[in-house]
Protein backbone atom coordinates (compact mmCIF):
# COMPACT_ATOMS: atom_id res chain seq x y z
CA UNK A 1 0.07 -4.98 33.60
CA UNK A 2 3.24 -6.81 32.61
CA UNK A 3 2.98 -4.82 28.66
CA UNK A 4 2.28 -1.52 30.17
CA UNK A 5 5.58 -2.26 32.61
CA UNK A 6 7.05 -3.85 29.08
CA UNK A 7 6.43 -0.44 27.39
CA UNK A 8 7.69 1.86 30.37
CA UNK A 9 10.55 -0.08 30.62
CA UNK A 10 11.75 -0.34 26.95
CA UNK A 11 9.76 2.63 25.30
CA UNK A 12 13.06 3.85 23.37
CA UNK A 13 13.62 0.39 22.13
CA UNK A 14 10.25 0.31 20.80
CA UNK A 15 10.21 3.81 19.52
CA UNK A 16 13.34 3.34 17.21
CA UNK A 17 11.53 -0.12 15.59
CA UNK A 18 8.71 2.75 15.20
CA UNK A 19 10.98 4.54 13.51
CA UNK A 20 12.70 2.14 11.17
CA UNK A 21 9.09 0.69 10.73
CA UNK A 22 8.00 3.85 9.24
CA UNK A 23 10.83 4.55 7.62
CA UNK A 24 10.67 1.14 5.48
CA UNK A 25 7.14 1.65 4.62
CA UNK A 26 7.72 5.28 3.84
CA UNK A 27 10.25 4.60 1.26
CA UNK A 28 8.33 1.79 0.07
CA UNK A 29 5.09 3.15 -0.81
CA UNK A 30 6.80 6.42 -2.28
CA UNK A 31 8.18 4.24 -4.96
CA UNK A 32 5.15 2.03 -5.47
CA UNK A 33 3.04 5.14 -6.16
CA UNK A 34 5.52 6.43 -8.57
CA UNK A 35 5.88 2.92 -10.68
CA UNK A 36 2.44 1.46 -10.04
CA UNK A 37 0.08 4.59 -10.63
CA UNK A 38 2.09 4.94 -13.58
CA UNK A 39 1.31 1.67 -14.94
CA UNK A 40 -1.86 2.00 -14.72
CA UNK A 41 -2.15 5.43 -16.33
CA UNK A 42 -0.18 3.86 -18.97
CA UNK A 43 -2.35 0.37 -19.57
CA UNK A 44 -5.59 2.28 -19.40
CA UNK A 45 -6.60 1.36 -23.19
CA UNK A 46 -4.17 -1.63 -23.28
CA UNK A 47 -6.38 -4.61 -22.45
CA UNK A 48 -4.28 -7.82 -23.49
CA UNK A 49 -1.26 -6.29 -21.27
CA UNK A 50 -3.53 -4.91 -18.46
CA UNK A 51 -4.82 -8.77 -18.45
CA UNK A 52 -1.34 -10.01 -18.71
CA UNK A 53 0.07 -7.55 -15.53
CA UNK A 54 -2.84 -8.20 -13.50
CA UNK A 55 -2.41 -12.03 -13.61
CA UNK A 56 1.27 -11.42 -12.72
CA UNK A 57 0.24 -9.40 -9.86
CA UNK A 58 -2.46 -12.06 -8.42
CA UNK A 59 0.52 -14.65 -8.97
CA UNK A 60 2.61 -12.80 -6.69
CA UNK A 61 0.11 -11.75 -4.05
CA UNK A 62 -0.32 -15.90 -3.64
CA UNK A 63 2.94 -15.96 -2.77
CA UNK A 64 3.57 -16.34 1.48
CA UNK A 65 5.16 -12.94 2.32
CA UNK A 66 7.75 -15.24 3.85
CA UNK A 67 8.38 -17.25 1.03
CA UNK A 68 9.38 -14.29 -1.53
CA UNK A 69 11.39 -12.68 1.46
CA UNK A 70 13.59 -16.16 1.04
CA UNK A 71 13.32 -16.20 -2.29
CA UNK A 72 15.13 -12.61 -2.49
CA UNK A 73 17.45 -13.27 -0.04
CA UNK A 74 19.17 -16.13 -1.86
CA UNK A 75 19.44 -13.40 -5.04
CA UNK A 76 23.01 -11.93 -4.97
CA UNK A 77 21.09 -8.32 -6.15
CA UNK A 78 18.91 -8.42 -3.18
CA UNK A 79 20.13 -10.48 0.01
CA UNK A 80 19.85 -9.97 3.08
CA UNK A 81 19.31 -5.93 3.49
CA UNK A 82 16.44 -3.32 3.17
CA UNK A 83 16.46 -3.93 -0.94
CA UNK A 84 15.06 -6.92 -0.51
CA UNK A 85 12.54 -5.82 1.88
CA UNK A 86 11.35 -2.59 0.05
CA UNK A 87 11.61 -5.09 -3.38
CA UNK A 88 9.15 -7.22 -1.90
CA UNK A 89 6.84 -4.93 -0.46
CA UNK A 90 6.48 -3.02 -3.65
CA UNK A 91 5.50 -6.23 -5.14
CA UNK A 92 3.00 -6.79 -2.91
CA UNK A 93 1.62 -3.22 -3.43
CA UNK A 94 1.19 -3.72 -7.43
CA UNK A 95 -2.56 -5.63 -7.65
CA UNK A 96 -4.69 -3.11 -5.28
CA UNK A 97 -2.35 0.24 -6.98
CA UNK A 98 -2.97 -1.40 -10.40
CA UNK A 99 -6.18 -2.68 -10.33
CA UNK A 100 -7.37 0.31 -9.17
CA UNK A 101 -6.52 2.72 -11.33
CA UNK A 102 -6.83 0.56 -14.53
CA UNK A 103 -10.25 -0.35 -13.84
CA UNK A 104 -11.53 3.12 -12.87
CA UNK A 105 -10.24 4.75 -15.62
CA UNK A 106 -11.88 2.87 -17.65
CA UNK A 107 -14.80 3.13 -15.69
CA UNK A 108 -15.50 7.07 -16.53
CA UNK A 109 -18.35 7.39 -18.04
CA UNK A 110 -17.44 7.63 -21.96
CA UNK A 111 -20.61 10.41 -22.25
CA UNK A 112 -17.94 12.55 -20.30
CA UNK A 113 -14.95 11.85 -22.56
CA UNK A 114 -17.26 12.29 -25.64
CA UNK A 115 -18.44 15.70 -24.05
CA UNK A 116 -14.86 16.66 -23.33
CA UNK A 117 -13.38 15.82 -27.02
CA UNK A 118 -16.45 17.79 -28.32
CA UNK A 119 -15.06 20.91 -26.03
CA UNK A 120 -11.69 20.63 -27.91
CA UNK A 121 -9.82 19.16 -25.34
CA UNK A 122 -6.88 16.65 -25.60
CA UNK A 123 -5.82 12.82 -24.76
CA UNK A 124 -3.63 14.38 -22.42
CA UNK A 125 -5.92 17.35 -21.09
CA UNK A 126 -8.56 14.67 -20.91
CA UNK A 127 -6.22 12.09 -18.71
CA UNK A 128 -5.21 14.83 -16.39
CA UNK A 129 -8.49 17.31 -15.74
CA UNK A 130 -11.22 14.22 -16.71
CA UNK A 131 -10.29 10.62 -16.22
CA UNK A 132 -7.82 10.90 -12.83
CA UNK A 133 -10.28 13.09 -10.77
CA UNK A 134 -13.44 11.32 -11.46
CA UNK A 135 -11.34 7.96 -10.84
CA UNK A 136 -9.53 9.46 -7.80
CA UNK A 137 -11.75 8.11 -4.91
CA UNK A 138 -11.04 4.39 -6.28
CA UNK A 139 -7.42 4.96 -6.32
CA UNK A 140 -7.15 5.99 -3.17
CA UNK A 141 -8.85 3.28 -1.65
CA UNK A 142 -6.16 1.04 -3.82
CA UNK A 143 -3.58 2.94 -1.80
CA UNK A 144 -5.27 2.34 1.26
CA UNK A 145 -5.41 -0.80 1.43
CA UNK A 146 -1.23 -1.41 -0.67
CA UNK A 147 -0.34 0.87 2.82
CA UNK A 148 -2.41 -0.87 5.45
CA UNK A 149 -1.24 -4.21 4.13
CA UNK A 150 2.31 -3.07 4.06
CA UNK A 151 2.44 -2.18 7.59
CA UNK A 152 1.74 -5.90 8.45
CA UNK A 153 4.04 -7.52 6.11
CA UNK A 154 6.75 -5.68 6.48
CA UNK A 155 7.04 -7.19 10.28
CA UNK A 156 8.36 -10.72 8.41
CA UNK A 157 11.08 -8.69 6.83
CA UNK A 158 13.01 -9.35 9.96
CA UNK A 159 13.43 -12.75 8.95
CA UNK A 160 16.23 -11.20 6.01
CA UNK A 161 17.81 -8.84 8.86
CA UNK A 162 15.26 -5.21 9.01
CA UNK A 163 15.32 -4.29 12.90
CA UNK A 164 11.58 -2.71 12.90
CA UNK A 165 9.01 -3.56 15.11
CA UNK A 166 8.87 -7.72 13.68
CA UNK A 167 11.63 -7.52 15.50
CA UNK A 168 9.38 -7.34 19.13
CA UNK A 169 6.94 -10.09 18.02
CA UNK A 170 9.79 -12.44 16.68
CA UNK A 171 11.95 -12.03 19.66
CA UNK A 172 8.70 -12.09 21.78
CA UNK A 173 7.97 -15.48 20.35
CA UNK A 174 11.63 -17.29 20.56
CA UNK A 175 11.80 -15.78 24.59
CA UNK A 176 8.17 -16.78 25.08
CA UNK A 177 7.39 -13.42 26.61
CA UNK A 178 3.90 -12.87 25.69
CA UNK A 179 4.49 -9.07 26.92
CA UNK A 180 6.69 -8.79 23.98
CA UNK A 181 4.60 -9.99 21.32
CA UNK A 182 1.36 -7.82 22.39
CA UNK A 183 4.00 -4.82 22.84
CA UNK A 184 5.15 -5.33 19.16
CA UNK A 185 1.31 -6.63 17.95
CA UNK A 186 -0.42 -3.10 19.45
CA UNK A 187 1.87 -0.85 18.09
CA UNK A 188 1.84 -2.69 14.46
CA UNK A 189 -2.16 -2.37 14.92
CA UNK A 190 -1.69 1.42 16.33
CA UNK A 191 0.13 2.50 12.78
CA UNK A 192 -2.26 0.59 10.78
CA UNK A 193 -5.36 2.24 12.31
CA UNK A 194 -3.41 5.90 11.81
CA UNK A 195 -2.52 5.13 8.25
CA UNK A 196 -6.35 4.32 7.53
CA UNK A 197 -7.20 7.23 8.81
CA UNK A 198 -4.25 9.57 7.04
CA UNK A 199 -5.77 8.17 3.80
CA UNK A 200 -9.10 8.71 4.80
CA UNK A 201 -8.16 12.56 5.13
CA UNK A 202 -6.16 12.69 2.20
CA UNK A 203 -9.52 11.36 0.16
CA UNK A 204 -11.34 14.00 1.47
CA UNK A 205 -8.32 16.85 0.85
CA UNK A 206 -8.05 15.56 -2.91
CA UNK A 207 -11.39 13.97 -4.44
CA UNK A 208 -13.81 16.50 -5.35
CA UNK A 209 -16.99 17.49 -2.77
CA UNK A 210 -19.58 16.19 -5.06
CA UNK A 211 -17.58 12.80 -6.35
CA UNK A 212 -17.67 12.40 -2.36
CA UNK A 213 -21.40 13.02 -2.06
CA UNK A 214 -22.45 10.78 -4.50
CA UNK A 215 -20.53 7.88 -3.41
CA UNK A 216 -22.38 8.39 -0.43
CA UNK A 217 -25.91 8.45 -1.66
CA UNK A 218 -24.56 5.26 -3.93
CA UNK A 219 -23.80 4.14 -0.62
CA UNK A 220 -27.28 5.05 1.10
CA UNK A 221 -29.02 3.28 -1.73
């Protein structure tokens, strides 16, 4: 009763950490699509620098969210603002973006690309009308998870100043008021859940009715 009192009582509070909750992970994954799903278009046949980028990746991933938020913060470039905090998040976003794309596009079937350089068509034409729809639904599921994980990280960016919705379960935790913390914890969860199911929709807009199909008779088997 006391977080539905919480929620009645501070509702525009919480809706402007909503906001500038969003609004972080907006900008953030905007830029990660741009940078990441072009690195991995662009290490498709590259195997010794795929290997190389990947490892760099999984090193940073191992880093505590909290940790490279620090780390940042003592960087004159960075400090304590939203740089830092977008900066890191991207970071964070590069091994399921990556990964994804580099390994399906090299997982289309090379019958296909044979059949479509015997039709005449280019690198290019190949890339753009073969390779990225057939690899589509595995990219998106890369994005899906870079978003759903950057919801929940980007809570700890309030430990380098962002006023989002960390800002409920941090403040929740020094006051000890649990109503706080469950406030902050349900809304966090709330956008997560949403998100999922944006990108779920967005699969089904983009990826092609029959790629969809037989991932789920894959699935079935």
């Amino acid at each position: 009763m006391s977080v539905i009192n919480y929620f009645i009582s501070n509702w525009d509070k919480i809706l402007d950490y909503t906001f500038a909750h969003l609004y972080l992970i907006a900008i953030s994954i905007t830029l990660s699509l741009i940078i990441w799903i072009s690195v991995g278009v662009i290490i498709r046949n590259r195997d010794k620098t795929a290997k190389s980028l990947l490892g760099f990746g999984s090193l940073i991933m191992s880093v505590p969210s909290v940790s490279l938020y620090g780390i940042l913060m003592t960087i004159p470039a960075f400090g304590l603002n939203m740089r830092s905090a977008i900066f890191a998040l991207v970071l964070y976003s590069m091994i399921p973006i990556v990964r994804n794309v580099y390994t399906s596009l090299n997982e289309v079937d090379p019958a296909v690309l044979e059949s479509a350089r015997a039709m005449g068509m280019t690198e290019k034409q190949i890339l753009w009308k073969v390779q990225l729809p057939m690899a589509m639904p595995v990219i998106i599921a890369g994005i899906r998870v870079a978003l759903v994980m950057m919801v929940g990280i980007a809570t700890l960016a309030v430990f380098i100043g962002e006023r989002n919705l960390g800002q409920l379960i941090y403040q929740g935790i020094v006051r000890s008021k649990t109503e706080m913390i469950i406030s902050g914890a349900i809304v966090v969860s709330s956008i997560s859940i949403i998100v999922d199911r944006l990108v779920e929709l967005l699969k089904r807009i983009l990826v092609s009715p029959g790629l969809l199909k037989e991932k789920t008779v894959e699935g079935g088997k």
